[in-house]
PDB file of N, CA and C in Angstrom:
ATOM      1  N   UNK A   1      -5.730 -16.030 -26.107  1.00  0.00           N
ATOM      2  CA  UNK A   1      -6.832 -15.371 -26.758  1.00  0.00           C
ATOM      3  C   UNK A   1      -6.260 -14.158 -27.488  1.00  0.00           C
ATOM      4  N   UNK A   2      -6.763 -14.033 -28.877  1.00  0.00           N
ATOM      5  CA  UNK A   2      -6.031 -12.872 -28.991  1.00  0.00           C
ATOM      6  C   UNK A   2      -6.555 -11.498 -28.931  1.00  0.00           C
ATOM      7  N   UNK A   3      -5.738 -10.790 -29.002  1.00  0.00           N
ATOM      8  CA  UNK A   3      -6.664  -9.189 -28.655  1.00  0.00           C
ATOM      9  C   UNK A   3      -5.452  -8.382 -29.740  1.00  0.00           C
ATOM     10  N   UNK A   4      -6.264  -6.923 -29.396  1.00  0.00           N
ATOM     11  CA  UNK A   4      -6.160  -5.613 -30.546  1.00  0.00           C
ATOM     12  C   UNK A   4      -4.998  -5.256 -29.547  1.00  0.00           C
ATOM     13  N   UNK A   5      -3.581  -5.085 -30.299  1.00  0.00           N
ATOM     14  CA  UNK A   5      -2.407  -4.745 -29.610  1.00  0.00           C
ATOM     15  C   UNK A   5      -2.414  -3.483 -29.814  1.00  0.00           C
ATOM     16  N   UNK A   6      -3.486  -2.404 -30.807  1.00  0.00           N
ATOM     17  CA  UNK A   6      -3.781  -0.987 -30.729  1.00  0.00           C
ATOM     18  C   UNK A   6      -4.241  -0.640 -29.592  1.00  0.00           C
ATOM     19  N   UNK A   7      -5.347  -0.644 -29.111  1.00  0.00           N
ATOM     20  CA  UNK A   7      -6.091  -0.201 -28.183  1.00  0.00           C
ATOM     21  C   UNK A   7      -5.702  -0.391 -26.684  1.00  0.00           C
ATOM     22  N   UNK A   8      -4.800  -1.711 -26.743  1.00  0.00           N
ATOM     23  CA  UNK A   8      -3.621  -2.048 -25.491  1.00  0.00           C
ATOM     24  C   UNK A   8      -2.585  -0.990 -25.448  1.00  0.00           C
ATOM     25  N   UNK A   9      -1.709  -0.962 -26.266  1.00  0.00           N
ATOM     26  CA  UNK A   9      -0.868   0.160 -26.675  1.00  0.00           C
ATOM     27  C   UNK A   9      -1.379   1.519 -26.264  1.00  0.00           C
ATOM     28  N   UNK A  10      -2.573   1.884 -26.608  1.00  0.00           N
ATOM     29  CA  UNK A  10      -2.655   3.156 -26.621  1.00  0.00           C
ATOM     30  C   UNK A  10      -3.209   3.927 -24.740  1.00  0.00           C
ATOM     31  N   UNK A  11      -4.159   2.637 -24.382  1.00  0.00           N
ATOM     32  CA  UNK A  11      -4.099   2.806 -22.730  1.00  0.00           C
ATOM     33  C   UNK A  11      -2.951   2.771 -22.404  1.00  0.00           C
ATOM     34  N   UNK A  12      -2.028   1.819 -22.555  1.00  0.00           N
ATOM     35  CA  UNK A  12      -0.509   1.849 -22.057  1.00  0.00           C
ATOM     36  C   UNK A  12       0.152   3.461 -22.160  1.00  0.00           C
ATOM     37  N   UNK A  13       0.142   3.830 -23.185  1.00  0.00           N
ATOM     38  CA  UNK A  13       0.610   4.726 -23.445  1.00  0.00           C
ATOM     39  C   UNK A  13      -0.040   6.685 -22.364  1.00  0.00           C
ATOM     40  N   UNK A  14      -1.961   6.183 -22.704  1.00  0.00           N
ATOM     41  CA  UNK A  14      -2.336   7.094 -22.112  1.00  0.00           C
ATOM     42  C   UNK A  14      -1.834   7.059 -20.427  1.00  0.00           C
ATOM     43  N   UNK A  15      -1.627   5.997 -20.211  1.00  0.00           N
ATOM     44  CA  UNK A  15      -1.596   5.737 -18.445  1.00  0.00           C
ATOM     45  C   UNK A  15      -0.085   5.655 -17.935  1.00  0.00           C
ATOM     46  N   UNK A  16       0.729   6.436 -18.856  1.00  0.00           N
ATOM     47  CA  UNK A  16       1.945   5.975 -18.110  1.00  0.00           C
ATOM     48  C   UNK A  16       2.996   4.542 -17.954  1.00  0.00           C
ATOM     49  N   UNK A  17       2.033   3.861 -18.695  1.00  0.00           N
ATOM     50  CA  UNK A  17       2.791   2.059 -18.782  1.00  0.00           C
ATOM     51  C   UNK A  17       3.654   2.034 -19.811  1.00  0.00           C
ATOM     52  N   UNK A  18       3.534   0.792 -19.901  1.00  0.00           N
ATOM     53  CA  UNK A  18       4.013  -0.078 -21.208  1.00  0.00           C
ATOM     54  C   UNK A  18       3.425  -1.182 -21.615  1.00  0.00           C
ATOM     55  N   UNK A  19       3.017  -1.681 -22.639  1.00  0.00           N
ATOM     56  CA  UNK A  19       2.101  -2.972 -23.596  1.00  0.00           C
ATOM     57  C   UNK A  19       3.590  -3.875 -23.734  1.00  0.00           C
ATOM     58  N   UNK A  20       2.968  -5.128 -23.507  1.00  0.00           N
ATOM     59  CA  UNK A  20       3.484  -5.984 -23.735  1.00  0.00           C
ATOM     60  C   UNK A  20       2.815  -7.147 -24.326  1.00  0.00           C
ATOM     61  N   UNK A  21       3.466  -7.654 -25.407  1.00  0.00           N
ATOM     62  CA  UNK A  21       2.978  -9.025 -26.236  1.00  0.00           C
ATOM     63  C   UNK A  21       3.490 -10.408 -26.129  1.00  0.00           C
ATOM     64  N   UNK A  22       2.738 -11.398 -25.914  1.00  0.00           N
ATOM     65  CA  UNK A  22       3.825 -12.210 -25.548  1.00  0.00           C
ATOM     66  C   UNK A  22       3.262 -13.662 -26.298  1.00  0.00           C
ATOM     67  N   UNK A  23       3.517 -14.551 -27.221  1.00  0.00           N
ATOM     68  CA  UNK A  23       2.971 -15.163 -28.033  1.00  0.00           C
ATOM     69  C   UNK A  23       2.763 -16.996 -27.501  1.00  0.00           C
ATOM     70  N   UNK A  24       4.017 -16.690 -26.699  1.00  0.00           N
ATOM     71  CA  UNK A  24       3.936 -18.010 -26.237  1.00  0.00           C
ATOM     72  C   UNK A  24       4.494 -17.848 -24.736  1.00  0.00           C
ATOM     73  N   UNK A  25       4.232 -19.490 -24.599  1.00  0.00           N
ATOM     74  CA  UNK A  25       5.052 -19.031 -22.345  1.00  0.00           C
ATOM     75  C   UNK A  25       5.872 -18.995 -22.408  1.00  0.00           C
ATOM     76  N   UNK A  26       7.266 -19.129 -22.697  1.00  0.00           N
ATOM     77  CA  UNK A  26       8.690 -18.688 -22.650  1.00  0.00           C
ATOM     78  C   UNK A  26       8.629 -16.950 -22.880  1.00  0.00           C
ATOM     79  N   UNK A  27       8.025 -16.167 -23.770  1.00  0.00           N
ATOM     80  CA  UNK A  27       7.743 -14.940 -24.051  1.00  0.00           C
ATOM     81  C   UNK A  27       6.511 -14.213 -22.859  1.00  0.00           C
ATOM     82  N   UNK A  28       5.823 -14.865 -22.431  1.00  0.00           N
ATOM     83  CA  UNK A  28       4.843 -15.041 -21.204  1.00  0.00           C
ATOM     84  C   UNK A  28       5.847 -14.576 -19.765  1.00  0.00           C
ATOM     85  N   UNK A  29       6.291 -16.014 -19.488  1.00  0.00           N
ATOM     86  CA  UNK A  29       7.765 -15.788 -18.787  1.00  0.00           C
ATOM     87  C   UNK A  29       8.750 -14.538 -18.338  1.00  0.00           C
ATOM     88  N   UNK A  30       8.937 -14.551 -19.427  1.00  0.00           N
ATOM     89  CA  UNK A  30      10.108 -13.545 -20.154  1.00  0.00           C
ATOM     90  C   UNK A  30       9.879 -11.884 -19.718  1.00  0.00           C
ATOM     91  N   UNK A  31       8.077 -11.811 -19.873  1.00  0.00           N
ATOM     92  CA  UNK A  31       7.355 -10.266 -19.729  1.00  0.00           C
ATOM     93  C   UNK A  31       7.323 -10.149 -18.162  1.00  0.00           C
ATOM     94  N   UNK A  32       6.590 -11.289 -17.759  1.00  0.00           N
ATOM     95  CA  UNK A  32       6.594 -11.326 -16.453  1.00  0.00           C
ATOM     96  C   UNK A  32       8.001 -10.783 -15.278  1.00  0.00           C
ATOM     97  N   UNK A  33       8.985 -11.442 -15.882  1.00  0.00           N
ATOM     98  CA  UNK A  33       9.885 -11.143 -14.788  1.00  0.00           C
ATOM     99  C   UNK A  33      10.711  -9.974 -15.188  1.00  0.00           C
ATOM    100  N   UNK A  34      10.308  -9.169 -16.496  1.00  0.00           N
ATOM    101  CA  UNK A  34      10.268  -8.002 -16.887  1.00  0.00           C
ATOM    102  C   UNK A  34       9.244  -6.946 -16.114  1.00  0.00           C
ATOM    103  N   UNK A  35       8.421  -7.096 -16.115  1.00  0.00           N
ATOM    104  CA  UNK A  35       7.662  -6.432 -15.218  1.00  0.00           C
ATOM    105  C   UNK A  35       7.931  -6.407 -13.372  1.00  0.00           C
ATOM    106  N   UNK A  36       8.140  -7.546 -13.118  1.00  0.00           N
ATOM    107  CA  UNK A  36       8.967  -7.617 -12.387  1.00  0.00           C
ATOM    108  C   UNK A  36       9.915  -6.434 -11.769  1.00  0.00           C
ATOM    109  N   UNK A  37      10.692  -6.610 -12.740  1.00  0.00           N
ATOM    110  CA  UNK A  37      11.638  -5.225 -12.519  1.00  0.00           C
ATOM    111  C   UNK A  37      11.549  -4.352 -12.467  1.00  0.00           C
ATOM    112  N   UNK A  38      10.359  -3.964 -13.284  1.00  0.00           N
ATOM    113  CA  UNK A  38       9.694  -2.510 -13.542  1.00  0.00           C
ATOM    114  C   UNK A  38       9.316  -1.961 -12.236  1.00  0.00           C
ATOM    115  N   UNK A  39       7.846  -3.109 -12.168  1.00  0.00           N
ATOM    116  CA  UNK A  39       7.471  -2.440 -10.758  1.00  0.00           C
ATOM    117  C   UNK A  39       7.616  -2.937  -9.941  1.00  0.00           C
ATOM    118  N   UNK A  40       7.922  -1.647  -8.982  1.00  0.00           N
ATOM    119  CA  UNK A  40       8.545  -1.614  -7.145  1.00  0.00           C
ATOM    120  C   UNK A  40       7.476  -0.902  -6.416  1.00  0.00           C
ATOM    121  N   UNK A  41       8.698  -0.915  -5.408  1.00  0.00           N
ATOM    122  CA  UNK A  41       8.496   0.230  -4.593  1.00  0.00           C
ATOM    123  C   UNK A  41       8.998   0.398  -4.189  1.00  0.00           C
ATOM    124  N   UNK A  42       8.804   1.702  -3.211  1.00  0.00           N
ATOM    125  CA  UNK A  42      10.244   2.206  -1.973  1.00  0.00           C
ATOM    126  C   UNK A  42       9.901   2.032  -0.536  1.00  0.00           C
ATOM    127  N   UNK A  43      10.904   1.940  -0.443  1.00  0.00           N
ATOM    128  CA  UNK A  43      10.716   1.376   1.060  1.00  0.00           C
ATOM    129  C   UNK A  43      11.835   2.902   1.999  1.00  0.00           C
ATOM    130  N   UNK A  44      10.442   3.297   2.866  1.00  0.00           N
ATOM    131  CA  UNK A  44      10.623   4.440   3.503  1.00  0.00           C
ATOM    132  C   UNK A  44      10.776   4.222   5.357  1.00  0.00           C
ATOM    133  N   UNK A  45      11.718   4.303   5.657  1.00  0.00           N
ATOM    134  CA  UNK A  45      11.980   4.279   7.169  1.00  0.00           C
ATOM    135  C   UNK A  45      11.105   5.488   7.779  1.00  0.00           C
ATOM    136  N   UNK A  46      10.367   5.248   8.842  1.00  0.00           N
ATOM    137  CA  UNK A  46       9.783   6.287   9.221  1.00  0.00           C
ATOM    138  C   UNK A  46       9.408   5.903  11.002  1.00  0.00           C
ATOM    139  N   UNK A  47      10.004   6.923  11.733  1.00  0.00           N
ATOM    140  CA  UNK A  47       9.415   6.487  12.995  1.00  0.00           C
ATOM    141  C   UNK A  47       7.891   6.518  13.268  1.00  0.00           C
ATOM    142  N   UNK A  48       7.601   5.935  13.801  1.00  0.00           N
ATOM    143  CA  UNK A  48       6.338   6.003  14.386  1.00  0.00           C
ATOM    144  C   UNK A  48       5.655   5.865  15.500  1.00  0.00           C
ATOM    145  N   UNK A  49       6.768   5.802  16.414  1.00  0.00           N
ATOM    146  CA  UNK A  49       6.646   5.270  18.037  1.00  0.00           C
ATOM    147  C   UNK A  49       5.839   6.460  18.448  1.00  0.00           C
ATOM    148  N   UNK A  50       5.778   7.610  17.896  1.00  0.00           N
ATOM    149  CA  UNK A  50       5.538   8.881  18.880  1.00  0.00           C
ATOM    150  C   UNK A  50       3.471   8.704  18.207  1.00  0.00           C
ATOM    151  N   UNK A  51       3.237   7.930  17.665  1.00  0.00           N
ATOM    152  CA  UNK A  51       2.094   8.188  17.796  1.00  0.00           C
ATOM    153  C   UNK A  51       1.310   6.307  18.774  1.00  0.00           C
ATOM    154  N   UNK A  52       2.067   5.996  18.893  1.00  0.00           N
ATOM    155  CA  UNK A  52       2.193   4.940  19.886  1.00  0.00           C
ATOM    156  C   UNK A  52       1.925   5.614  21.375  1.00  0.00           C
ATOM    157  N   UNK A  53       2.664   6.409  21.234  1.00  0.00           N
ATOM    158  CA  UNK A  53       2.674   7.094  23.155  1.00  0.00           C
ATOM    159  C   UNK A  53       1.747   7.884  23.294  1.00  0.00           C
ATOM    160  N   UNK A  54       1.510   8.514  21.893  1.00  0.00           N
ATOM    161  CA  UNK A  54       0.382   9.354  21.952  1.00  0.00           C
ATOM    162  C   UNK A  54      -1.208   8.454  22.181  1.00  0.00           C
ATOM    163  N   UNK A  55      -1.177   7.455  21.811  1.00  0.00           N
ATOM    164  CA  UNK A  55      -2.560   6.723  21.788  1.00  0.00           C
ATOM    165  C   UNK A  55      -2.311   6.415  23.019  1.00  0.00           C
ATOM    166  N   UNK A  56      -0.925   5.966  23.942  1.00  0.00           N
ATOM    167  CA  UNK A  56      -1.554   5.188  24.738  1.00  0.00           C
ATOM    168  C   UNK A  56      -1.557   6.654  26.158  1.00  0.00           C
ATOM    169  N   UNK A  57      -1.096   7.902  25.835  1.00  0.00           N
ATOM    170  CA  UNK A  57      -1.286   9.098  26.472  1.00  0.00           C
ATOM    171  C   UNK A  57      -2.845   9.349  26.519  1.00  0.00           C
ATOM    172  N   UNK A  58      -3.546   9.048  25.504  1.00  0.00           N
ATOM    173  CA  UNK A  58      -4.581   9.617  25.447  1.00  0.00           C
ATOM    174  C   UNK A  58      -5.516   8.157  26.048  1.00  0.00           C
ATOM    175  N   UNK A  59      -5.144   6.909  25.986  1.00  0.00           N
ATOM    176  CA  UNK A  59      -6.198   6.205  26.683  1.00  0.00           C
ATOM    177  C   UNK A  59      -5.946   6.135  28.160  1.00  0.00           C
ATOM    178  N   UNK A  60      -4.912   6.533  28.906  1.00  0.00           N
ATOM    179  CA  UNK A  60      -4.301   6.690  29.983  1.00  0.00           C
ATOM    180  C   UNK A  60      -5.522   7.682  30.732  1.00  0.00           C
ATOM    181  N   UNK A  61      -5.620   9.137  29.802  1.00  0.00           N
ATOM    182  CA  UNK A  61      -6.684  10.278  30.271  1.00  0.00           C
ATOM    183  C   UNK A  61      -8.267   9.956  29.979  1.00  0.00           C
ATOM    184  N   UNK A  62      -8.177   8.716  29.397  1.00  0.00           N
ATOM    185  CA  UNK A  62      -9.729   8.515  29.240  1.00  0.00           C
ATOM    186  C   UNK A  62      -9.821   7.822  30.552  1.00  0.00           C
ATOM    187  N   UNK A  63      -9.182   6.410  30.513  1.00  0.00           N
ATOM    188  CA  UNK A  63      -9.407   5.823  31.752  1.00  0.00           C
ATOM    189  C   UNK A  63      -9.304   6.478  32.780  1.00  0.00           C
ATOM    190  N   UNK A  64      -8.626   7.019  33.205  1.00  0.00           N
ATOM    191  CA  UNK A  64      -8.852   8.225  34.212  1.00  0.00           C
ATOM    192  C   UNK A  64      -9.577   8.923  34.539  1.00  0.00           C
ATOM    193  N   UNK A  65     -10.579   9.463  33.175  1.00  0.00           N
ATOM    194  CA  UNK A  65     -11.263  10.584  33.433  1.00  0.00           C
ATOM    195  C   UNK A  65     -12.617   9.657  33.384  1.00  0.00           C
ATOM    196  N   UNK A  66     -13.280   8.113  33.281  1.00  0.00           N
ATOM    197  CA  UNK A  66     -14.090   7.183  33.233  1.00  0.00           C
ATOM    198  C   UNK A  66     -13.807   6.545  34.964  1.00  0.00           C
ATOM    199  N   UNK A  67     -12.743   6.861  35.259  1.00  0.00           N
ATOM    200  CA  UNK A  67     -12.557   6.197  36.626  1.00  0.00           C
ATOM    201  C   UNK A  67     -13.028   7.297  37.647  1.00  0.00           C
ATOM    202  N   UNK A  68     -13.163   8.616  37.186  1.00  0.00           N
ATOM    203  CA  UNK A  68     -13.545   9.512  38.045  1.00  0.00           C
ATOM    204  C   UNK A  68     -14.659   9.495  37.863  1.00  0.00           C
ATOM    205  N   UNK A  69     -15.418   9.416  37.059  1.00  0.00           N
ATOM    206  CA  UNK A  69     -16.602   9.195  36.997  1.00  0.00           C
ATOM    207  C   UNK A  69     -18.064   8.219  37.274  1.00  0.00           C
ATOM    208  N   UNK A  70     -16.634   7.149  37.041  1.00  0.00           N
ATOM    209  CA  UNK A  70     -17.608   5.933  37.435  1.00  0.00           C
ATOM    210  C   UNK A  70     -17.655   5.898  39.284  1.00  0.00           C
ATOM    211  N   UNK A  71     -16.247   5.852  39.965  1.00  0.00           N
ATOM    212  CA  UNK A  71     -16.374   5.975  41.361  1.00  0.00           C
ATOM    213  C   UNK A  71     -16.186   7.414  42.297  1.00  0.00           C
ATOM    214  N   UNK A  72     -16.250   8.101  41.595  1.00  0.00           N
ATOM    215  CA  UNK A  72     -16.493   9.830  42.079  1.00  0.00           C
ATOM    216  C   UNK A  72     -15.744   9.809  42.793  1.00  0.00           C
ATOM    217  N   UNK A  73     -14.649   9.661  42.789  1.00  0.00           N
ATOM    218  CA  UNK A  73     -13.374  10.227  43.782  1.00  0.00           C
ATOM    219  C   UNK A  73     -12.082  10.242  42.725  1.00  0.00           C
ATOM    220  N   UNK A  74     -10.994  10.899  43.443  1.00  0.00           N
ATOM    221  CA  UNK A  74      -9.497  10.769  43.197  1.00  0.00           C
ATOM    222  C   UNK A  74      -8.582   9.806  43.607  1.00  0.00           C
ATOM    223  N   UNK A  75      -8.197   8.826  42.559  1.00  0.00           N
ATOM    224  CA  UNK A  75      -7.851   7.707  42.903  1.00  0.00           C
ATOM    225  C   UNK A  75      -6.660   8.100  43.302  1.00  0.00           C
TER     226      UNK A  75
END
């Protein structure tokens, strides 16, 4: 279908991208695994165990504090 390669261009442009035209599927193709390359991402190592211990710290003191309650003593 064809479209206004101005008004493509110029969002591209306002947003930080790039316009691409591509007339046929080999050129279709071609953009694609161009883009491809373009966009990523990063891949960030990050621990996260400590909010693991923390959830299960804090359901540890619920159940606890539901067990005192439910059978009124110190288990």
């Amino acid at each position: 279908m064809p479209v206004a390669p101005g008004p493509l261009a110029d969002i591209a442009a306002a947003t930080g991208g790039t316009a691409f035209e591509a007339e046929s599927l080999g050129e279709l193709s071609a953009v694609y695994a161009d883009i491809g390359r373009v966009v990523g991402h990063d891949e960030v190592d990050r621990d996260v165990s400590g909010w693991f211990v923390g959830a299960g710290i804090a359901l540890l003191a619920v159940a606890a504090s539901l067990s005192l309650v439910w059978f009124q003593r110190l288990p």
